[in-house]
PDB file of N, CA and C in Angstrom:
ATOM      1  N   UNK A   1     -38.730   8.433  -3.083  1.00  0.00           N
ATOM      2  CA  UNK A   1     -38.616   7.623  -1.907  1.00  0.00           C
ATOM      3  C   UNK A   1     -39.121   6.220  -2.229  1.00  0.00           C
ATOM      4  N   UNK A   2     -38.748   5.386  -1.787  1.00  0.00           N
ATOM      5  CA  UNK A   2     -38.641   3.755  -2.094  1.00  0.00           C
ATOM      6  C   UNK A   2     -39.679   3.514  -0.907  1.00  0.00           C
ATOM      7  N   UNK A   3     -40.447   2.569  -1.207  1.00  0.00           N
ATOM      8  CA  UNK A   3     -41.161   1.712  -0.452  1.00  0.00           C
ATOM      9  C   UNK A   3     -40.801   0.213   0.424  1.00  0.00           C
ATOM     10  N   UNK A   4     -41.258   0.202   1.149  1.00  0.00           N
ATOM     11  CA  UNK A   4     -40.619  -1.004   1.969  1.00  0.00           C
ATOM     12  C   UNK A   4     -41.560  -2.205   1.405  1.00  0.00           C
ATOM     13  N   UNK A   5     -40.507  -3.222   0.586  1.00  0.00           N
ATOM     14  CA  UNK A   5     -41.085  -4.449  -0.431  1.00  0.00           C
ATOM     15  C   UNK A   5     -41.439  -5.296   0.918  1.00  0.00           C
ATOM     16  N   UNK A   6     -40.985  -5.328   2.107  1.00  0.00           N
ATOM     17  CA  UNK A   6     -41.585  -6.154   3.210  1.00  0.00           C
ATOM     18  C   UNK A   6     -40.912  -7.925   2.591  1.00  0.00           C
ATOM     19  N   UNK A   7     -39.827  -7.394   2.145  1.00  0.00           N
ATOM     20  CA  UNK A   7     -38.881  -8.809   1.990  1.00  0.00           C
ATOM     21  C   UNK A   7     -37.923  -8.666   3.233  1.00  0.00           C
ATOM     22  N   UNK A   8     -37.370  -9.986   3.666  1.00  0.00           N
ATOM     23  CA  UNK A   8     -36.823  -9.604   4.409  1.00  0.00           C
ATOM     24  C   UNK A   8     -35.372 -10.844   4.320  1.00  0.00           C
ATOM     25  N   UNK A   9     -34.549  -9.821   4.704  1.00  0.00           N
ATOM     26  CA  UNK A   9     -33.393 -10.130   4.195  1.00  0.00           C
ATOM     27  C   UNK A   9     -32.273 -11.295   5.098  1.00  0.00           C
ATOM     28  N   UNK A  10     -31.289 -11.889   5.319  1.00  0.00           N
ATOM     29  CA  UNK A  10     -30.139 -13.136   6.183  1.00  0.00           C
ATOM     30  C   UNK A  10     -29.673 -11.820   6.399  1.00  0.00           C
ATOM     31  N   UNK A  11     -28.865 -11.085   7.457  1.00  0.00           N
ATOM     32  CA  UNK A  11     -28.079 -10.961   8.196  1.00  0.00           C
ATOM     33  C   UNK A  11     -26.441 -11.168   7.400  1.00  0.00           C
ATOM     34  N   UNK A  12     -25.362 -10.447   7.072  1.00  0.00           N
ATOM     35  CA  UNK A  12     -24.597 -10.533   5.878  1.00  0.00           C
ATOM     36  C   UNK A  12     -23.935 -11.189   7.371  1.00  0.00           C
ATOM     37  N   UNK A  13     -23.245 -12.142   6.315  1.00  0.00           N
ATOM     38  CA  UNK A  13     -22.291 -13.529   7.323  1.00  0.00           C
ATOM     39  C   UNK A  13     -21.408 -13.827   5.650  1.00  0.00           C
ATOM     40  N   UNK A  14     -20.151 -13.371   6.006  1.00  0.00           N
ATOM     41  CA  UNK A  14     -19.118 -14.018   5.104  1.00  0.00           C
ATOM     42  C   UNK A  14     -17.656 -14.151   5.506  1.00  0.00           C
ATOM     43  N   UNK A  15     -17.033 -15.210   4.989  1.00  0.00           N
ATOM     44  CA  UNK A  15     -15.494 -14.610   5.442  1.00  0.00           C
ATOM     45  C   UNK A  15     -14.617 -15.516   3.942  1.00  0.00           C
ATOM     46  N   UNK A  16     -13.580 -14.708   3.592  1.00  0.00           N
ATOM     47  CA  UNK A  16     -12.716 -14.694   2.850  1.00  0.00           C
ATOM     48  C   UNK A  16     -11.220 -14.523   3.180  1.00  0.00           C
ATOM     49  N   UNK A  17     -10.216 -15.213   2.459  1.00  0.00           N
ATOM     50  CA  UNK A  17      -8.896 -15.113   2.347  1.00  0.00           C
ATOM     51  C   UNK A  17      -8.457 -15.535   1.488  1.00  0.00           C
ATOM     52  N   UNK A  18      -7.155 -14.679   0.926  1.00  0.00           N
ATOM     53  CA  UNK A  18      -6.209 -14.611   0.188  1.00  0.00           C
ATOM     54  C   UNK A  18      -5.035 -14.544   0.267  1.00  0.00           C
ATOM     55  N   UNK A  19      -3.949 -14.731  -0.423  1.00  0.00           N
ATOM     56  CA  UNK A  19      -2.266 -14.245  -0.223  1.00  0.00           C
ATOM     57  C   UNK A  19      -1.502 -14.304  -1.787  1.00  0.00           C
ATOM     58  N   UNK A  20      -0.213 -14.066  -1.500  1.00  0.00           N
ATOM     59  CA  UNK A  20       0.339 -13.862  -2.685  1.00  0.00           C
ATOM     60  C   UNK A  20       1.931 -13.630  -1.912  1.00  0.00           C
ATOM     61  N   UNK A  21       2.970 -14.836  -2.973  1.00  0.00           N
ATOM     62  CA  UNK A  21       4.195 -14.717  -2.012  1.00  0.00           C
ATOM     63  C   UNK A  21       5.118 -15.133  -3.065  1.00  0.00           C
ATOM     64  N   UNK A  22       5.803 -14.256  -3.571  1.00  0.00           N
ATOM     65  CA  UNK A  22       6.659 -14.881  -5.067  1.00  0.00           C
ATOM     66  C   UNK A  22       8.087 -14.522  -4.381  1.00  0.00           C
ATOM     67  N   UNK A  23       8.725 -15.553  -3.549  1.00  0.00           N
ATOM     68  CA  UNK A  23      10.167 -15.272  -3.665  1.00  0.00           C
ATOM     69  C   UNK A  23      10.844 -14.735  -4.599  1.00  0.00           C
ATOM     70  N   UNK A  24      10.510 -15.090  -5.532  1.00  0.00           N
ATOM     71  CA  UNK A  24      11.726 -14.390  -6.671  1.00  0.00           C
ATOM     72  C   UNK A  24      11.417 -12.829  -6.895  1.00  0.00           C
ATOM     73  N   UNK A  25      10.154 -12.318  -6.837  1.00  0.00           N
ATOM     74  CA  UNK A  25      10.281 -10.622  -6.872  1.00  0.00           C
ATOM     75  C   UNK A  25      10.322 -10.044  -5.282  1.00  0.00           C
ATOM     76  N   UNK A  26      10.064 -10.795  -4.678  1.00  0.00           N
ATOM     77  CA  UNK A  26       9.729 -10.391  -3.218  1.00  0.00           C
ATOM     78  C   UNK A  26       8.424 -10.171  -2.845  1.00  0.00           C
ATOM     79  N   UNK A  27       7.279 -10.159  -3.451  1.00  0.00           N
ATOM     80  CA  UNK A  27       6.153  -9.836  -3.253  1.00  0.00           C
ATOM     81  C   UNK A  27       6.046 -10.686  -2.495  1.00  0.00           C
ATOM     82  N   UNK A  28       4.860 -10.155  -1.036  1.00  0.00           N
ATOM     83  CA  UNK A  28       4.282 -11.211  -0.567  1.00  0.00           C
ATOM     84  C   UNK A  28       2.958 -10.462   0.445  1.00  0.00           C
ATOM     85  N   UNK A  29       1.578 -10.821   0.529  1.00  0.00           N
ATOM     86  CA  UNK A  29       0.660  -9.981   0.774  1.00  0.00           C
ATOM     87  C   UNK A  29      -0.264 -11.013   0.916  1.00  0.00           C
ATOM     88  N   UNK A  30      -0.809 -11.460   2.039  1.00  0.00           N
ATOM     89  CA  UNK A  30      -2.501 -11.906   1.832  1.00  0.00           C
ATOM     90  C   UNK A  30      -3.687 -10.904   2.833  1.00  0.00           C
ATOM     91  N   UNK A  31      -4.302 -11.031   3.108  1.00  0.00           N
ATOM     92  CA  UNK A  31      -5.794 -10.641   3.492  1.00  0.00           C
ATOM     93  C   UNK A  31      -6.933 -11.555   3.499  1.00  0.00           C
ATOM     94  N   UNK A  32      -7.307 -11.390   5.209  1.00  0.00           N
ATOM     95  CA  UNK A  32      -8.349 -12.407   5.237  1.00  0.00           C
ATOM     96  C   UNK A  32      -8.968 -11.522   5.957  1.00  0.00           C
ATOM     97  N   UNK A  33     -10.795 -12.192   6.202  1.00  0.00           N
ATOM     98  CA  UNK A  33     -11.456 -10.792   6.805  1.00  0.00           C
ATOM     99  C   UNK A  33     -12.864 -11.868   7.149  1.00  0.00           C
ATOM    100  N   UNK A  34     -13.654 -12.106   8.176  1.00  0.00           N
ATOM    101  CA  UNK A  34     -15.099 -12.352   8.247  1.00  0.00           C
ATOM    102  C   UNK A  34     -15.867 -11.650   9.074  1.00  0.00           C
ATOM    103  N   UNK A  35     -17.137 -11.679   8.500  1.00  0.00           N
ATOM    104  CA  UNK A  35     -17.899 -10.752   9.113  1.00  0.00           C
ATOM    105  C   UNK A  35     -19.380 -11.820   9.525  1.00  0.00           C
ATOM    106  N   UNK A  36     -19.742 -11.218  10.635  1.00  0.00           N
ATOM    107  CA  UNK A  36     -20.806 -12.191  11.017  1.00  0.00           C
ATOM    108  C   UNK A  36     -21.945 -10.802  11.235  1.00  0.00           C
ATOM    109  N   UNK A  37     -22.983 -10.670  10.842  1.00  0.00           N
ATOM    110  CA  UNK A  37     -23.431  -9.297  11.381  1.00  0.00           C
ATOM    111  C   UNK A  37     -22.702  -8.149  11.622  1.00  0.00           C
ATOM    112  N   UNK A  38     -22.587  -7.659  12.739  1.00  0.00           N
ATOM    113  CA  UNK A  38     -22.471  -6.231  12.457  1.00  0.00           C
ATOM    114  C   UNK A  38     -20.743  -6.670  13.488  1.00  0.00           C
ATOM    115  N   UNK A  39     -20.755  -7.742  13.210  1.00  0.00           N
ATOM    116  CA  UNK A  39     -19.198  -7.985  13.943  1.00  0.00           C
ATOM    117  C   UNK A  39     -18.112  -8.245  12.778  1.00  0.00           C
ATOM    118  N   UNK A  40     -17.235  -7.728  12.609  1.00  0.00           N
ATOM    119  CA  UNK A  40     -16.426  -7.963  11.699  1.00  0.00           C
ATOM    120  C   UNK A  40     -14.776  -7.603  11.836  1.00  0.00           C
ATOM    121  N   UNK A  41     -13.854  -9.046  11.575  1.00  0.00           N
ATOM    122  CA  UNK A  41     -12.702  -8.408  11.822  1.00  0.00           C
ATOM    123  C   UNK A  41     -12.091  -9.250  10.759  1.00  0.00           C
ATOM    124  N   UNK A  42     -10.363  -8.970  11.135  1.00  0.00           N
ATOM    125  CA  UNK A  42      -9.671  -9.192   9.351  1.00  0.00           C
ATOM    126  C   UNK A  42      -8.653  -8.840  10.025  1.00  0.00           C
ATOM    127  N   UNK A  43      -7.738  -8.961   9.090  1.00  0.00           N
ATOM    128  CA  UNK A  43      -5.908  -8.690   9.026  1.00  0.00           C
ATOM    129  C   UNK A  43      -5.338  -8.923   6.914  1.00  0.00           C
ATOM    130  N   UNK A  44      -4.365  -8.009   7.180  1.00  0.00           N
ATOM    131  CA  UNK A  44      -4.087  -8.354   6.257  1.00  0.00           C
ATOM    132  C   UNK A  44      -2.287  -7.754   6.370  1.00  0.00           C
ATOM    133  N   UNK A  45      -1.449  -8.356   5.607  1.00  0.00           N
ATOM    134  CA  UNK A  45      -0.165  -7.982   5.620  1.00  0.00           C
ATOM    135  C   UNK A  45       0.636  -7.739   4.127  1.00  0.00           C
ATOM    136  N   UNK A  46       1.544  -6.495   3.942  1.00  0.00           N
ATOM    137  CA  UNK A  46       2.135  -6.138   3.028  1.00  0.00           C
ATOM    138  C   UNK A  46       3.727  -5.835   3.341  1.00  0.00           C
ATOM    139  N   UNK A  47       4.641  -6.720   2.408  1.00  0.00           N
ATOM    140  CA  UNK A  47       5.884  -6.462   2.214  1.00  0.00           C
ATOM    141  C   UNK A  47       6.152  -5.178   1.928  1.00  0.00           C
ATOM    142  N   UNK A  48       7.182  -4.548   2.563  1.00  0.00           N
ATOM    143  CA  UNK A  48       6.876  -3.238   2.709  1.00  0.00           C
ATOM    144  C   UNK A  48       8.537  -3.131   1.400  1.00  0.00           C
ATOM    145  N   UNK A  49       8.634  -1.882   0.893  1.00  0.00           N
ATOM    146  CA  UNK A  49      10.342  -1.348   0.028  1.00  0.00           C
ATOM    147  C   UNK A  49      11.063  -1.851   0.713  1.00  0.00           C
ATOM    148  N   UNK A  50      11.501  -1.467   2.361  1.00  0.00           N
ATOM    149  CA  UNK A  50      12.497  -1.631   2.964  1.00  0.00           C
ATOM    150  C   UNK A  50      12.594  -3.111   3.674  1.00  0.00           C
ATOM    151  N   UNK A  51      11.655  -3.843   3.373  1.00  0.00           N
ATOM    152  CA  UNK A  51      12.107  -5.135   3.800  1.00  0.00           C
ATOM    153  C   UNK A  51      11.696  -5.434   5.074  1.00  0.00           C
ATOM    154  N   UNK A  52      10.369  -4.855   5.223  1.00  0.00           N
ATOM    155  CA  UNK A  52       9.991  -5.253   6.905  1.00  0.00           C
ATOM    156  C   UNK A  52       8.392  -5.776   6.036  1.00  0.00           C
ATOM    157  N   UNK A  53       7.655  -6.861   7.403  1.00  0.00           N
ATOM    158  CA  UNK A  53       6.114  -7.169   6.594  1.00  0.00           C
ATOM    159  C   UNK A  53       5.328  -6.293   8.042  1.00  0.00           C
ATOM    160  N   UNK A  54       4.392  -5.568   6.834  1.00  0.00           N
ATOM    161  CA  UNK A  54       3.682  -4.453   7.493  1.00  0.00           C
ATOM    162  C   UNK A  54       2.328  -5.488   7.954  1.00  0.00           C
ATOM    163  N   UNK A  55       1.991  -5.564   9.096  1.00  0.00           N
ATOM    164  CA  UNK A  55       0.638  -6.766   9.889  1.00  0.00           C
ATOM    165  C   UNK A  55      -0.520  -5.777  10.123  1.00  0.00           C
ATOM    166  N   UNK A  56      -1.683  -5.616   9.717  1.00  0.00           N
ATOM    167  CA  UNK A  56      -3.285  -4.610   9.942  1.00  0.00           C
ATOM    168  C   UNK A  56      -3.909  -6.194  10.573  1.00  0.00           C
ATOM    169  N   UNK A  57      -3.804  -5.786  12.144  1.00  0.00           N
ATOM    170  CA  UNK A  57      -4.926  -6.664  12.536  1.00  0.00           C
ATOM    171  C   UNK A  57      -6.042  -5.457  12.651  1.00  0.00           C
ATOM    172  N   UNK A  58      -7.361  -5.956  12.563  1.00  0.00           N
ATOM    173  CA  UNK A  58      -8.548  -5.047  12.728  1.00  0.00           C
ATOM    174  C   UNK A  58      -9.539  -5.581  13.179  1.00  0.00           C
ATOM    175  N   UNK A  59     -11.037  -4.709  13.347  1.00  0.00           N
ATOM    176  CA  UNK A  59     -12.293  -5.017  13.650  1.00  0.00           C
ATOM    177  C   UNK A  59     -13.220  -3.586  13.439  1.00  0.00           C
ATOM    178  N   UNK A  60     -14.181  -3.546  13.149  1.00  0.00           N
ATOM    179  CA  UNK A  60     -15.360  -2.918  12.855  1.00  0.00           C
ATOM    180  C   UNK A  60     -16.371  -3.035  14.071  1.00  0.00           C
ATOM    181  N   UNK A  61     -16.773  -2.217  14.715  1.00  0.00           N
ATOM    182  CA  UNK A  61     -17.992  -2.195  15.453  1.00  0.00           C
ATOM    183  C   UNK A  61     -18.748  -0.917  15.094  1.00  0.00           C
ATOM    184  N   UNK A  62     -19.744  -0.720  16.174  1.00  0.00           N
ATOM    185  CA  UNK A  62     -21.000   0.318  15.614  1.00  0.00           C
ATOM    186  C   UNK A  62     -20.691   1.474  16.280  1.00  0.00           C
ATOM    187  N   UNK A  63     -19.505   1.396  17.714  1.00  0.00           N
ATOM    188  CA  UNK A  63     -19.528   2.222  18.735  1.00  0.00           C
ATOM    189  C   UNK A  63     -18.069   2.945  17.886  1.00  0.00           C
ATOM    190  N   UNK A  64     -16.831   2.109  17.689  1.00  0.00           N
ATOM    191  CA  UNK A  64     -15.778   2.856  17.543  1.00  0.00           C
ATOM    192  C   UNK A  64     -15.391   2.782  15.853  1.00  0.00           C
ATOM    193  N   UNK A  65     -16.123   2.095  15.045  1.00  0.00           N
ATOM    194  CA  UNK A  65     -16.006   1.979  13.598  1.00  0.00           C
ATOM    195  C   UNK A  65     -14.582   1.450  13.816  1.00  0.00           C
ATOM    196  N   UNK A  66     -13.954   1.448  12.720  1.00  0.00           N
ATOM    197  CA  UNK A  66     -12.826   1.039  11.883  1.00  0.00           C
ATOM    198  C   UNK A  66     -11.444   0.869  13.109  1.00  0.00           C
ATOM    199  N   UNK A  67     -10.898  -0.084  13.673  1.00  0.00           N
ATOM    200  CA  UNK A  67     -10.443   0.367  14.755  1.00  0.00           C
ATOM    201  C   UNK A  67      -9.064  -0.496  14.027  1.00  0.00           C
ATOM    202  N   UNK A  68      -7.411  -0.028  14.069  1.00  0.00           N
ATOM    203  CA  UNK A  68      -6.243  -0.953  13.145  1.00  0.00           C
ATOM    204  C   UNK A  68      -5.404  -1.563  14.221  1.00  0.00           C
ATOM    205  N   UNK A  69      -4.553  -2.327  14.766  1.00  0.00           N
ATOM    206  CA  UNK A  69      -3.523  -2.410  15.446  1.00  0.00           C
ATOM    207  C   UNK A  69      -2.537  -2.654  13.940  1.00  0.00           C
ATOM    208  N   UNK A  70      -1.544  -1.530  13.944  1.00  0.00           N
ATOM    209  CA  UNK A  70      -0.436  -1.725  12.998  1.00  0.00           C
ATOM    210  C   UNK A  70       1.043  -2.605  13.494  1.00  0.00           C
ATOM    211  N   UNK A  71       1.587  -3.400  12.829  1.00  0.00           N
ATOM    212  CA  UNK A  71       2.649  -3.694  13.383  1.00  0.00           C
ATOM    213  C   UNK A  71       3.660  -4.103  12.486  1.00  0.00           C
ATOM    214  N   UNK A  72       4.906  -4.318  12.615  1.00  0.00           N
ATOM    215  CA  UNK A  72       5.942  -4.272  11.460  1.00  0.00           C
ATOM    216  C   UNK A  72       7.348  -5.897  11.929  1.00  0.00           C
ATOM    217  N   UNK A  73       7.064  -6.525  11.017  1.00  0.00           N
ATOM    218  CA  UNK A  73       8.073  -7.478  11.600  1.00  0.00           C
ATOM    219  C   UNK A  73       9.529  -7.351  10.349  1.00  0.00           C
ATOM    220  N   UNK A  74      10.568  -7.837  11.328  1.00  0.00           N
ATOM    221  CA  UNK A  74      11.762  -7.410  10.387  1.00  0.00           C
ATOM    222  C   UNK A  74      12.490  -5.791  10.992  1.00  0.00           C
ATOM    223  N   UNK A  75      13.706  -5.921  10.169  1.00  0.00           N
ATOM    224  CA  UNK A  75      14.419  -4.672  10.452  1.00  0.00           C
ATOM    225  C   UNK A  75      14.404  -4.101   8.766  1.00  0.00           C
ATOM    226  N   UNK A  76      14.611  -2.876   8.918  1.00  0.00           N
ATOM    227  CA  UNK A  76      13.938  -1.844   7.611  1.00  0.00           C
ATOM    228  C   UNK A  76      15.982  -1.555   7.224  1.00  0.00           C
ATOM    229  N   UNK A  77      16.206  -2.037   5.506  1.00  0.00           N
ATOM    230  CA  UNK A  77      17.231  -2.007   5.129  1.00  0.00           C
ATOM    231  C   UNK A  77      17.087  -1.111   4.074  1.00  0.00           C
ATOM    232  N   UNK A  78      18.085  -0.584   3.685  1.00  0.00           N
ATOM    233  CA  UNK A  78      18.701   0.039   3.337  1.00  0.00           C
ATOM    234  C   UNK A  78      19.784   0.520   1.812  1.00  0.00           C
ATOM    235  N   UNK A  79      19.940  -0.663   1.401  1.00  0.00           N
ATOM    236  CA  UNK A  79      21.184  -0.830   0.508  1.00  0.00           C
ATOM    237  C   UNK A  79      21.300   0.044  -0.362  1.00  0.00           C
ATOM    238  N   UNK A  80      22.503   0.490  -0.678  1.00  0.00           N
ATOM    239  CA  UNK A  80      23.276   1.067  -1.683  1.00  0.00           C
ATOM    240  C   UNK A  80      22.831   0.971  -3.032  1.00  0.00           C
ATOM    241  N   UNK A  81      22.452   1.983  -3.681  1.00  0.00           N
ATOM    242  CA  UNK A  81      22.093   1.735  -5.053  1.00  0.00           C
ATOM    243  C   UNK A  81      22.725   2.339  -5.967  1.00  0.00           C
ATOM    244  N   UNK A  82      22.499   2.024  -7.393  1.00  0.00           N
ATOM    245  CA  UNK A  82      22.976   4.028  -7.954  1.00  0.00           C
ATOM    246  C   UNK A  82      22.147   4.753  -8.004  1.00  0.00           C
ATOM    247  N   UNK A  83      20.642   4.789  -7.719  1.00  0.00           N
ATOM    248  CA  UNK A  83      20.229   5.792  -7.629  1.00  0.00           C
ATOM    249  C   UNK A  83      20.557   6.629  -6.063  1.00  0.00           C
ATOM    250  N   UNK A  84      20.956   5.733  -5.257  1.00  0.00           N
ATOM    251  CA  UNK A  84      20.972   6.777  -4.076  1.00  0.00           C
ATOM    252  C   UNK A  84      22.680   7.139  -4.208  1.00  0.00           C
ATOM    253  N   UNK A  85      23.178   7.010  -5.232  1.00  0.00           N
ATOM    254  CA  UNK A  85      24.887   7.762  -5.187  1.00  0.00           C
ATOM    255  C   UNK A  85      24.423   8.836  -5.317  1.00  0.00           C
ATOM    256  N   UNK A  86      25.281   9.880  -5.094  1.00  0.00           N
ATOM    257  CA  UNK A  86      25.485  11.276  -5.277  1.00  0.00           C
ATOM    258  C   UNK A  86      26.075  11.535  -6.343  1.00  0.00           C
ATOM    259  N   UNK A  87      24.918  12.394  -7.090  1.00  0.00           N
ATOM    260  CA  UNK A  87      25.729  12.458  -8.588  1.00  0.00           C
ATOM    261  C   UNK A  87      26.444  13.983  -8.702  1.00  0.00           C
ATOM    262  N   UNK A  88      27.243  13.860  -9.507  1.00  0.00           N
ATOM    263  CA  UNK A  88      27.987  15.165  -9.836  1.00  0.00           C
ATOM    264  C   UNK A  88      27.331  16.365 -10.057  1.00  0.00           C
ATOM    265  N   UNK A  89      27.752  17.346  -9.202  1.00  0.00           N
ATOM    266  CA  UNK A  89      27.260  18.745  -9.387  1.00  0.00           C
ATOM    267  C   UNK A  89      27.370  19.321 -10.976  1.00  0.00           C
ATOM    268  N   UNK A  90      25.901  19.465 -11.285  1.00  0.00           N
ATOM    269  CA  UNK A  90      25.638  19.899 -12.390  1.00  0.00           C
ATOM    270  C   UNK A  90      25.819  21.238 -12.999  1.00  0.00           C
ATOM    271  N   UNK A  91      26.217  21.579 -13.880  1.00  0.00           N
ATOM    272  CA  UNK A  91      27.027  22.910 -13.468  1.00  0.00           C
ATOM    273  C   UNK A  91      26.143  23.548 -15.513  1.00  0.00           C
ATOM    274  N   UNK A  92      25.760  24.627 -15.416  1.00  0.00           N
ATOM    275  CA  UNK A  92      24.904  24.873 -16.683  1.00  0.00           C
ATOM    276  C   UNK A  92      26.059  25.349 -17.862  1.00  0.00           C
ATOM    277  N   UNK A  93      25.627  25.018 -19.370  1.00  0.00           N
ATOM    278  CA  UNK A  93      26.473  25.595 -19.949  1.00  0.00           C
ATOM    279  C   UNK A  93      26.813  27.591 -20.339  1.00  0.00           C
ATOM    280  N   UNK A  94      28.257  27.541 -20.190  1.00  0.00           N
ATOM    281  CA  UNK A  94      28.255  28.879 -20.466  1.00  0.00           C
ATOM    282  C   UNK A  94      27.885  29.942 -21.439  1.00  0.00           C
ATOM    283  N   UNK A  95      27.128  30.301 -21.246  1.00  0.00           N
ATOM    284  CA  UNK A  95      26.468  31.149 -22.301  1.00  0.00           C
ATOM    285  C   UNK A  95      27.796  32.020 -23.168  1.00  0.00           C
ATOM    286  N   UNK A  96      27.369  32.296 -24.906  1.00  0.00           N
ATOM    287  CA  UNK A  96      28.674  32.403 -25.468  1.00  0.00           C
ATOM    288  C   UNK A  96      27.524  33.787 -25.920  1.00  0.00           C
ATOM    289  N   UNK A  97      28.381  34.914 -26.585  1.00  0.00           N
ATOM    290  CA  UNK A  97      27.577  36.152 -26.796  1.00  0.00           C
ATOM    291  C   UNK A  97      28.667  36.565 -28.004  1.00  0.00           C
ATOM    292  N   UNK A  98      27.927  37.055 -28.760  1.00  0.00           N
ATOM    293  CA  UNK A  98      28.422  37.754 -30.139  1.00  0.00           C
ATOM    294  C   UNK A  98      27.420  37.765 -30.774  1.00  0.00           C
ATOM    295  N   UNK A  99      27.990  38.211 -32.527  1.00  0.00           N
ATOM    296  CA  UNK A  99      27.010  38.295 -33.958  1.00  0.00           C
ATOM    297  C   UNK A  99      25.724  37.052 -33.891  1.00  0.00           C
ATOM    298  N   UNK A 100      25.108  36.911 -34.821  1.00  0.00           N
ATOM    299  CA  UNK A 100      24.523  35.735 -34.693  1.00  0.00           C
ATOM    300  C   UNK A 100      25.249  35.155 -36.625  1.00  0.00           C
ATOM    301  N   UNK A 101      25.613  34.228 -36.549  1.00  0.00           N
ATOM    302  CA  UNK A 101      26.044  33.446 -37.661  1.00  0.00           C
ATOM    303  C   UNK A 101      25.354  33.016 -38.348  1.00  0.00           C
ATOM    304  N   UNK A 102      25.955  33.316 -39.780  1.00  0.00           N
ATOM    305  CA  UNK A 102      24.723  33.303 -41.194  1.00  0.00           C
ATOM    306  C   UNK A 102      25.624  31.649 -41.660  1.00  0.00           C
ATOM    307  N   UNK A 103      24.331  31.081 -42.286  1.00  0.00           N
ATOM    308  CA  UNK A 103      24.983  29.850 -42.302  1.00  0.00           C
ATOM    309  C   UNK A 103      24.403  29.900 -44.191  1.00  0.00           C
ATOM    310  N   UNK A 104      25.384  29.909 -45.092  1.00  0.00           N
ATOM    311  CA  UNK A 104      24.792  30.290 -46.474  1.00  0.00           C
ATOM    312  C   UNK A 104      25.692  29.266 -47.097  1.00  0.00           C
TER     313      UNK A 104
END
């Protein structure tokens, strides 16, 4: 068990943000967040596969912890690929039965 050094500590107070948005791959994502004491809220957003941006507004308290409003902007697409063709029914090879062949 630790002893109380009787230092005494600021109250954590920070806030931060970031993003990231490369047209050319499609990426695009930031996150920002401050916290003042035991109050703390943030958002952050992620380009989602289908082409919608996924929005986390949030906040932290002591009563309900971790609390998200999710939300989605854009319509969710779809397109044609070759992996989503339908590939040809795979069909196994036919098993062949006889001697077994001497190879001399």
């Amino acid at each position: 068990m630790e002893e109380d050094s009787g230092k005494e500590y600021a109250p954590p107070k920070y806030e931060f943000q970031y993003g990231v948005k490369d047209g050319y791959s499609g990426v695009d994502f930031a996150h920002g967040e401050s916290r003042d004491e035991d109050e703390t809220r943030g958002s952050y957003t992620v380009q989602l596969p289908d082409g919608r941006l996924q929005r986390v507004t949030y906040y932290v308290d002591s009563d309900d912890g971790y609390v998200a409003d999710v939300t989605h902007e854009g319509e969710a697409q779809f397109p044609e690929s070759e992996e989503s063709r339908e590939a040809t029914v795979y069909a196994p090879p036919r098993p062949s039965y006889g001697y077994p062949q001497l190879w001399f």
